[in-house]
N, C-alpha and C. Protein backbone atom coordinates (compact mmCIF):
# COMPACT_ATOMS: atom_id res chain seq x y z
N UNK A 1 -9.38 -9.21 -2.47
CA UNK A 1 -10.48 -8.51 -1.87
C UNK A 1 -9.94 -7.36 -1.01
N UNK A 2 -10.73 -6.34 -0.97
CA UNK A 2 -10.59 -5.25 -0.34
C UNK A 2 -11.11 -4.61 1.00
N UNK A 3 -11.01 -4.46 2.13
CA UNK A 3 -11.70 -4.22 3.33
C UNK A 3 -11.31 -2.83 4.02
N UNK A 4 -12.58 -2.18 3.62
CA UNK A 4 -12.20 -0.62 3.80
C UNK A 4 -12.57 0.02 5.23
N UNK A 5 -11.82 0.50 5.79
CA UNK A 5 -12.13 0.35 7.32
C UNK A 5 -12.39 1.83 7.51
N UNK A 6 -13.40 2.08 7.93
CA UNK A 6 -14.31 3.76 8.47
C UNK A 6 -14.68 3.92 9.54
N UNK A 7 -14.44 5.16 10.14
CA UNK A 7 -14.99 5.52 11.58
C UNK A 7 -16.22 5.47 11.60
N UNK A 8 -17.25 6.12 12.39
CA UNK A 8 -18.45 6.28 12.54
C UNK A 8 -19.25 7.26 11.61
N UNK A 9 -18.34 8.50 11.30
CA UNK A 9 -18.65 9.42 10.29
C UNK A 9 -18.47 8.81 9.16
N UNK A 10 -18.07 7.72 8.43
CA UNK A 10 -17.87 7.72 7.55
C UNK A 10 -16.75 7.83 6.59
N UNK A 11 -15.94 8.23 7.00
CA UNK A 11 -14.19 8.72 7.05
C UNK A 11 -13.25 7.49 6.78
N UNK A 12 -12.53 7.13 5.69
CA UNK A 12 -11.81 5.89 5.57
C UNK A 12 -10.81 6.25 6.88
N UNK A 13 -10.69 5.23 6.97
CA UNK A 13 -9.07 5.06 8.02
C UNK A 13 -8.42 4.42 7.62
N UNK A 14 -8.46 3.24 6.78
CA UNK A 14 -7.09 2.53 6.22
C UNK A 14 -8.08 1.06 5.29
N UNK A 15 -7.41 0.50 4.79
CA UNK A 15 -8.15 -0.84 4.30
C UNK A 15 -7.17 -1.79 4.32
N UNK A 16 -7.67 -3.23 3.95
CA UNK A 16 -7.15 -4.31 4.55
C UNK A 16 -6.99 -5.17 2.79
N UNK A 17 -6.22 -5.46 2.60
CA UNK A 17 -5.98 -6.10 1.32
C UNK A 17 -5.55 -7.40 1.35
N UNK A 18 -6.36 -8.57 0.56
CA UNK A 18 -5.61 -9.64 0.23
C UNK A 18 -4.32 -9.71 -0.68
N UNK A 19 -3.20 -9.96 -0.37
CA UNK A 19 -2.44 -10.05 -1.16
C UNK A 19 -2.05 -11.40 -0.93
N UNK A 20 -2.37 -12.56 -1.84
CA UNK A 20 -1.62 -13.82 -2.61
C UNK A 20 -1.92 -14.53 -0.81
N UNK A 21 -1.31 -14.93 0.15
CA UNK A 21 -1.26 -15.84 0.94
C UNK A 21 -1.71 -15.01 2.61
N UNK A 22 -0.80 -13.71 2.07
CA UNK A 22 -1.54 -13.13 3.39
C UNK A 22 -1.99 -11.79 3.17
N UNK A 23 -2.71 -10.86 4.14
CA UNK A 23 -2.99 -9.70 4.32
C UNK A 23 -2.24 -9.06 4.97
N UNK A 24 -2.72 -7.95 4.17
CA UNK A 24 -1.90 -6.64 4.37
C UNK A 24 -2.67 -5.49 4.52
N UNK A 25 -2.75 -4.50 6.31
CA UNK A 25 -2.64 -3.26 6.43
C UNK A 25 -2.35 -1.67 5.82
N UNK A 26 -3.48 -1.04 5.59
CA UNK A 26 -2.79 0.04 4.61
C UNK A 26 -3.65 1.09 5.38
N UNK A 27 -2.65 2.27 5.83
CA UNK A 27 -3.46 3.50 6.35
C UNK A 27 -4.44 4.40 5.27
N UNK A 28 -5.15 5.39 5.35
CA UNK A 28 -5.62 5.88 4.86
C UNK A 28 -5.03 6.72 3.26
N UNK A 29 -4.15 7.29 3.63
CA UNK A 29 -2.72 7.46 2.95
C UNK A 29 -2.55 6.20 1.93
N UNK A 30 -2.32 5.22 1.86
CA UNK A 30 -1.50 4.32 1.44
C UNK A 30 -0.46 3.63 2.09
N UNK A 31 0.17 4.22 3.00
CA UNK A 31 1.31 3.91 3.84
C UNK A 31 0.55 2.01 4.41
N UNK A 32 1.74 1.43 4.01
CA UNK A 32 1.97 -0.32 4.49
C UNK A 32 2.40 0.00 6.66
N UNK A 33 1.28 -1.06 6.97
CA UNK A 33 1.51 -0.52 8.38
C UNK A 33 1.60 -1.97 8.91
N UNK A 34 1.38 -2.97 8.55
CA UNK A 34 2.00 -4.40 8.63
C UNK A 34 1.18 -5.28 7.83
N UNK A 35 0.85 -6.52 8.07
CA UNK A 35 0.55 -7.74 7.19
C UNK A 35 0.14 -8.96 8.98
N UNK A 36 -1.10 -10.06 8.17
CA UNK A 36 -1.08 -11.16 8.97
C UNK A 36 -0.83 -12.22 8.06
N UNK A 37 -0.04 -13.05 8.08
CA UNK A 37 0.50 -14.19 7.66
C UNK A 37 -0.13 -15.54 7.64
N UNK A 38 -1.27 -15.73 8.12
CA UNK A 38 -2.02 -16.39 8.02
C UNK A 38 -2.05 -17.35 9.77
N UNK A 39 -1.13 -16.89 10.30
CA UNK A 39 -0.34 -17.64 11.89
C UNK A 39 -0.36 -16.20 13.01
N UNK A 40 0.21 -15.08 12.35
CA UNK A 40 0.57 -14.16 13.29
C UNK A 40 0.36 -13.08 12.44
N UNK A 41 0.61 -11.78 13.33
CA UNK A 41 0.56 -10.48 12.45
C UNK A 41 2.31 -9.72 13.14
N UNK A 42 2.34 -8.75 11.77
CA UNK A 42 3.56 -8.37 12.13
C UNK A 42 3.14 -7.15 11.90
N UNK A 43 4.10 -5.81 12.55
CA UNK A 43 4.09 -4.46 12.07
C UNK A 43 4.62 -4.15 10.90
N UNK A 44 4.97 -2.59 10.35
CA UNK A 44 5.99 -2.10 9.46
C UNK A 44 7.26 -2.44 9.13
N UNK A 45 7.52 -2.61 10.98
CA UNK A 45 8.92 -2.83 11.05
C UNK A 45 9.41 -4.49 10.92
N UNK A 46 8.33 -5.32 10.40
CA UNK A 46 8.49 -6.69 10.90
C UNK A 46 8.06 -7.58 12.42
N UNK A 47 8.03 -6.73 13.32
CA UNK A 47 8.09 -7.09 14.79
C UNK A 47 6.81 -7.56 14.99
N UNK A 48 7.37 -8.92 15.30
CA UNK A 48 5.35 -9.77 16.14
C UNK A 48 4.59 -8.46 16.63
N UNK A 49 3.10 -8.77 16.97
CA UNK A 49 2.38 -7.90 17.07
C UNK A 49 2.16 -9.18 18.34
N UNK A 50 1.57 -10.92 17.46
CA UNK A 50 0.74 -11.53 17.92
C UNK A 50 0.24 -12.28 17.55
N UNK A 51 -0.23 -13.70 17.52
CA UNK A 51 -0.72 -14.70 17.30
C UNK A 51 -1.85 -14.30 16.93
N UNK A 52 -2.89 -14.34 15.70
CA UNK A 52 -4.01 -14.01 15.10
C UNK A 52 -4.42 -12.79 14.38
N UNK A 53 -5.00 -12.55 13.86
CA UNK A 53 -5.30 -11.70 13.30
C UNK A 53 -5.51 -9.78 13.91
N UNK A 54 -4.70 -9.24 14.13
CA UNK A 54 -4.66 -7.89 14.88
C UNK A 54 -4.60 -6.71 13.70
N UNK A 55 -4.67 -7.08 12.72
CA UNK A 55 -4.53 -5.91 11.59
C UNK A 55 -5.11 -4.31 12.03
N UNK A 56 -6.70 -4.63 12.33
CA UNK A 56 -7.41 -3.58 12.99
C UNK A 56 -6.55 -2.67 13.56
N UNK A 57 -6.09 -3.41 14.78
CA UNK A 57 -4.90 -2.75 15.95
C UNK A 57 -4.39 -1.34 15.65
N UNK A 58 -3.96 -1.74 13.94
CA UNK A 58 -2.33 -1.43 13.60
C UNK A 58 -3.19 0.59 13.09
N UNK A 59 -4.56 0.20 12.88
CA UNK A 59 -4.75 1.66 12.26
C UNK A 59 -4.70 2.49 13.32
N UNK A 60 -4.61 3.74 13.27
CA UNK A 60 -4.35 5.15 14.20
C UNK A 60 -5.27 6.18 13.54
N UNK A 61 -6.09 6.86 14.34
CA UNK A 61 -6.83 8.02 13.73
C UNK A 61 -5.93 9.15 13.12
């Protein structure tokens, strides 16, 4: 499943993808901006974010 995330105008900002066990962050672009694991979320770089689901967080206008 796919979760397409838009400002107020209407404007994608990034979407949220199931992939197999966990989700995964994707900017508008395409660019991978982290994943939640089903326990925690991590950034790009790997690095905890945080216990639960923070994907949202990770987009930037």
């Amino acid at each position: 499943m796919v979760q397409v995330l838009k400002d107020k105008y209407g404007r994608k900002l990034g979407e949220i993808r199931d992939e197999g066990a966990r989700q995964t962050v994707y900017d508008k672009y395409g660019a991978r901006l982290g994943y939640f694991d089903g326990r925690c979320t991590y950034d790009k770089f790997n690095r905890k974010i945080g216990e639960g689901n923070w994907l949202a967080t990770l987009i930037k206008d």
